[in-house]
Each structure stands twice: as structure tokens, then as C-alpha cells.
N, C-alpha and C. Protein backbone atom coordinates (compact mmCIF):
# COMPACT_ATOMS: atom_id res chain seq x y z
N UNK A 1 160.77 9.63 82.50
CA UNK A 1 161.93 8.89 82.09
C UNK A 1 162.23 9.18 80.62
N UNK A 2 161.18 8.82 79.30
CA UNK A 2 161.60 9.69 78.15
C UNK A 2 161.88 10.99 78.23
N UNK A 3 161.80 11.63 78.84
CA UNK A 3 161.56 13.11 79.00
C UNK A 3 163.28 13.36 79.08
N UNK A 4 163.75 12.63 80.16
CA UNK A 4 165.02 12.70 80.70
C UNK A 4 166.13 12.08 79.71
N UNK A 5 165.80 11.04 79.24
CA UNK A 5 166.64 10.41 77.99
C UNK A 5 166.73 11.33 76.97
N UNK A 6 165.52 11.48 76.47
CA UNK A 6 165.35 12.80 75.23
C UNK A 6 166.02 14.14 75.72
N UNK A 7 166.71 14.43 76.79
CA UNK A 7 167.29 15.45 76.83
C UNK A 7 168.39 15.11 77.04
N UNK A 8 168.76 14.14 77.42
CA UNK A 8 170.46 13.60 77.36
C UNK A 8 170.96 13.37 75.93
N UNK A 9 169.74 12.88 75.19
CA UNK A 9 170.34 12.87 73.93
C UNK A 9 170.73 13.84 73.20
N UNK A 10 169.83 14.57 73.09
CA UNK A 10 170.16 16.14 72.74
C UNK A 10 171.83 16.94 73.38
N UNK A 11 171.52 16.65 74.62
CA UNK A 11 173.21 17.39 75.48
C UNK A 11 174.69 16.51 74.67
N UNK A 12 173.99 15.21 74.07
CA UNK A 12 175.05 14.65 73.32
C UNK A 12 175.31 14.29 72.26
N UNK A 13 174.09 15.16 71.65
CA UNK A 13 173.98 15.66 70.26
C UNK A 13 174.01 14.08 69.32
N UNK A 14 173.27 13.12 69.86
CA UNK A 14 172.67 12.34 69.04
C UNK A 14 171.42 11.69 68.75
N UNK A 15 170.69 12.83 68.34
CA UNK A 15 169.57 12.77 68.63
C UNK A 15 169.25 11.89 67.37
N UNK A 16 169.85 11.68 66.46
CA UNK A 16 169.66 10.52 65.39
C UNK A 16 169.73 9.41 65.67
N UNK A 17 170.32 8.93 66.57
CA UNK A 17 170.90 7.75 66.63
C UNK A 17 169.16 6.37 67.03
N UNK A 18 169.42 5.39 66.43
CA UNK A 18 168.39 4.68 66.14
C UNK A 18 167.97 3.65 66.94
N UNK A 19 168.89 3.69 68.05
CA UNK A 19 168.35 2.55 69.32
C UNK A 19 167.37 3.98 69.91
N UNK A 20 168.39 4.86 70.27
CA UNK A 20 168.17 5.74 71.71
C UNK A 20 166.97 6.95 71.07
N UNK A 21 166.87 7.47 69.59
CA UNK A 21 166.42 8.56 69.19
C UNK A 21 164.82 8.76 69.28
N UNK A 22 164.59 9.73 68.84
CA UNK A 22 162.62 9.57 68.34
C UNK A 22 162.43 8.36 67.35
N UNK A 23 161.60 7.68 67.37
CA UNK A 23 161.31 6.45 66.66
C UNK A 23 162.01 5.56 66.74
N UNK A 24 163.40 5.91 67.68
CA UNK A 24 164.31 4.24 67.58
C UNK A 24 163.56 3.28 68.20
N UNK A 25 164.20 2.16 68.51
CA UNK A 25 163.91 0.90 69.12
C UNK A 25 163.53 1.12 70.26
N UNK A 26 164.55 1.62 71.26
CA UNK A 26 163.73 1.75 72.41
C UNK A 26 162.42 2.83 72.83
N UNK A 27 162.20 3.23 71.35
CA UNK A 27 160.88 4.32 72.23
C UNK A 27 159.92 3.24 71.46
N UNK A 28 159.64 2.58 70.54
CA UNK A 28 158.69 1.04 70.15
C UNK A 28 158.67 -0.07 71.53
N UNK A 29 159.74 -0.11 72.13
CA UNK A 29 160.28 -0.94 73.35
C UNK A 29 159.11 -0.51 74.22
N UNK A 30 159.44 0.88 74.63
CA UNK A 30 158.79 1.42 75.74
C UNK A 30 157.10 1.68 75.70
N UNK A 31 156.84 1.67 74.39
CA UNK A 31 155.42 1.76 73.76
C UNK A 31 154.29 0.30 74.32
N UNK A 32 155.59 -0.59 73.64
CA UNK A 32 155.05 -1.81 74.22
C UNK A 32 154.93 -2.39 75.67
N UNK A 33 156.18 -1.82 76.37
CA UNK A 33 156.04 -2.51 77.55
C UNK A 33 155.37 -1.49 78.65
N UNK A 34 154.47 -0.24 78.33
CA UNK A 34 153.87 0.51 78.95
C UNK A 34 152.53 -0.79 78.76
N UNK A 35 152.59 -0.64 78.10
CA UNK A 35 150.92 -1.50 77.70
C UNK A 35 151.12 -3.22 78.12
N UNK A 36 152.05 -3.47 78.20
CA UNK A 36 152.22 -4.73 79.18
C UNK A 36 152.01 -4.46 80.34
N UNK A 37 152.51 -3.29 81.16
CA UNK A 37 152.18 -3.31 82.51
C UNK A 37 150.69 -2.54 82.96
N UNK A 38 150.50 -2.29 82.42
CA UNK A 38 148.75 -1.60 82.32
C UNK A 38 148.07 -3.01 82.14
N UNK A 39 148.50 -3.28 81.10
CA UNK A 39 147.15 -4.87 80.44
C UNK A 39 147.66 -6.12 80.79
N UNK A 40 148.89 -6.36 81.15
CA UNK A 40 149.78 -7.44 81.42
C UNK A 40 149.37 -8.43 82.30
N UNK A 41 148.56 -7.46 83.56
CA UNK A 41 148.21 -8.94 84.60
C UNK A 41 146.73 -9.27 84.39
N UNK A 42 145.86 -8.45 83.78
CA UNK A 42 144.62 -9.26 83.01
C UNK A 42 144.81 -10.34 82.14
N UNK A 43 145.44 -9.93 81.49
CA UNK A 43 146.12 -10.65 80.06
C UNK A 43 147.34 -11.09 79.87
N UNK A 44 147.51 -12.60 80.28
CA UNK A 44 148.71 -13.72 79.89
C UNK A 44 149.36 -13.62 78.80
N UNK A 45 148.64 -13.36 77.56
CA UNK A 45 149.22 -13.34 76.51
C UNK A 45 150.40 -12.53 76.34
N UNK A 46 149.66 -11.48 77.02
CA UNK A 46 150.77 -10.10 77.14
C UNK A 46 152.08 -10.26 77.84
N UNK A 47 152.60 -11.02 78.41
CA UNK A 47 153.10 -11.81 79.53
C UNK A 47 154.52 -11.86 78.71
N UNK A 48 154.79 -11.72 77.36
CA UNK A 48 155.79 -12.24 77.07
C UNK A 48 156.68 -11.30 75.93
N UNK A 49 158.09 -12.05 76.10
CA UNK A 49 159.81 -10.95 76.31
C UNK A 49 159.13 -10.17 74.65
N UNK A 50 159.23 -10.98 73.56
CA UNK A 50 159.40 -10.55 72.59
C UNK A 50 158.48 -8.84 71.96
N UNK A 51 158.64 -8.09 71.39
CA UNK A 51 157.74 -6.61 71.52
C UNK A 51 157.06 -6.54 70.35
N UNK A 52 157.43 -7.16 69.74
CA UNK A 52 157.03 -7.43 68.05
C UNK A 52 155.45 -8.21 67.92
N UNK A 53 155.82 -9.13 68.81
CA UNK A 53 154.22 -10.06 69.16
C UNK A 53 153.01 -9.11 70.13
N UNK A 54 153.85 -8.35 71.38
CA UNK A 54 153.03 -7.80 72.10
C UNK A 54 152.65 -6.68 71.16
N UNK A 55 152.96 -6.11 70.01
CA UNK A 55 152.35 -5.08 69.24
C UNK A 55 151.16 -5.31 68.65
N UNK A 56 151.33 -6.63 67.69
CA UNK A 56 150.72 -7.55 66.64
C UNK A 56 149.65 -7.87 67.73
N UNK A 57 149.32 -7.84 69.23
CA UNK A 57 148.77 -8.38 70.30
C UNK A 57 148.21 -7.08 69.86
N UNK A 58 148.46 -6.31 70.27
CA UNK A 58 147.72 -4.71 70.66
C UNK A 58 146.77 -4.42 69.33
N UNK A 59 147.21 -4.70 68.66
CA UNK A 59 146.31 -4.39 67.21
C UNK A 59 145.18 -4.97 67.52
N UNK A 60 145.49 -6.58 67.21
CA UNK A 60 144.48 -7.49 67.50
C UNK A 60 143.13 -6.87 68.40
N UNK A 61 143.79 -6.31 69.96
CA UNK A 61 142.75 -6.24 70.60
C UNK A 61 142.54 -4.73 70.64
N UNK A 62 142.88 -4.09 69.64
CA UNK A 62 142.30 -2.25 69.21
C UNK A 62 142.92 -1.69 70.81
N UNK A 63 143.62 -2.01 70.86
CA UNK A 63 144.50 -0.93 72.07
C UNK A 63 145.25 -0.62 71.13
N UNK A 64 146.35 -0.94 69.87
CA UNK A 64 146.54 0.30 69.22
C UNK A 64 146.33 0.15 67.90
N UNK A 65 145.75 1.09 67.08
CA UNK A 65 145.50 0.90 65.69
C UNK A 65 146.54 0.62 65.02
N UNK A 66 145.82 -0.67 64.30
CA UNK A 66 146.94 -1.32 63.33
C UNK A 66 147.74 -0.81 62.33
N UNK A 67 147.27 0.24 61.88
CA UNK A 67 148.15 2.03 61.08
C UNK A 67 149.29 1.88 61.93
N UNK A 68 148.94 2.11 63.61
CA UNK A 68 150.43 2.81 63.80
C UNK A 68 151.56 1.73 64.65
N UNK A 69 150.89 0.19 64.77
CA UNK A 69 151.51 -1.00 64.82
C UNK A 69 152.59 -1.06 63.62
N UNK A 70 152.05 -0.84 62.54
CA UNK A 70 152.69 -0.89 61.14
C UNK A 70 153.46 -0.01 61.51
N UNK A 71 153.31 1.07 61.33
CA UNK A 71 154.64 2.64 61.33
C UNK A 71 155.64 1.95 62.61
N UNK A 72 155.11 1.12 63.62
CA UNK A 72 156.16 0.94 64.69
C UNK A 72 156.94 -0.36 64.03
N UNK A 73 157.47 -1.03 63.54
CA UNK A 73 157.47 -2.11 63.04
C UNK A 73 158.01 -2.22 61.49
């Protein structure tokens, strides 16, 4: 699915653009909610809308180093 977005963006030559691009919002979006559905039904906490908390979550429990929580964020 990134694979396919990242080449639509390119065919429409906005590959800058800061929702849809490398590092926009939705590739932090998708970062997070990969790891909600992997860790999500062990873990309640994980359970919830906001992506900012489920990051600050991920640090916490070293699923992702807090270095690159920061760079996402």
C-alpha cells in the first residue's frame, strides 16, 4: 500500500507535499497504526484514535526508540 501511494505521488509530481510525502503525516500515521494492529489486541492501551500517544506508548515499551519517536513527532 505505501509502495503504491509513493508511486502515485511521484506520477503527480508531489512528492513534497506533507500529509501524503516521505515523512508526512500519514507515513507517522501508518507507523503507528501498523504497531497497533500487531500489539493492539495484547495491549488496551494501544487501543486508542490519537497517534501521538500510541508513539509516546511505543517508546515507553522499546518497540520504538525514543530517537526516532522524537524525529516522528
Amino acid at each position: 500500500m505505501k509502495q503504491l501511494i509513493g508511486r502515485e505521488l511521484m506520477r503527480k509530481g508531489i512528492a513534497d507535499n506533507i500529509k501524503l510525502g516521505p515523512g508526512g503525516i500519514r507515513e507517522i500515521e501508518f507507523i503507528g497504526q501498523a504497531y497497533q494492529l500487531i500489539r493492539g489486541g495484547h495491549d488496551p492501551e494501544l487501543q486508542i484514535r490519537p497517534i501521538l500517544p500510541v508513539l509516546d506508548l511505543l517508546a515507553q515499551r522499546k518497540l520504538l526508540p525514543g530517537f526516532d519517536v522524537r524525529e516522528l513527532t
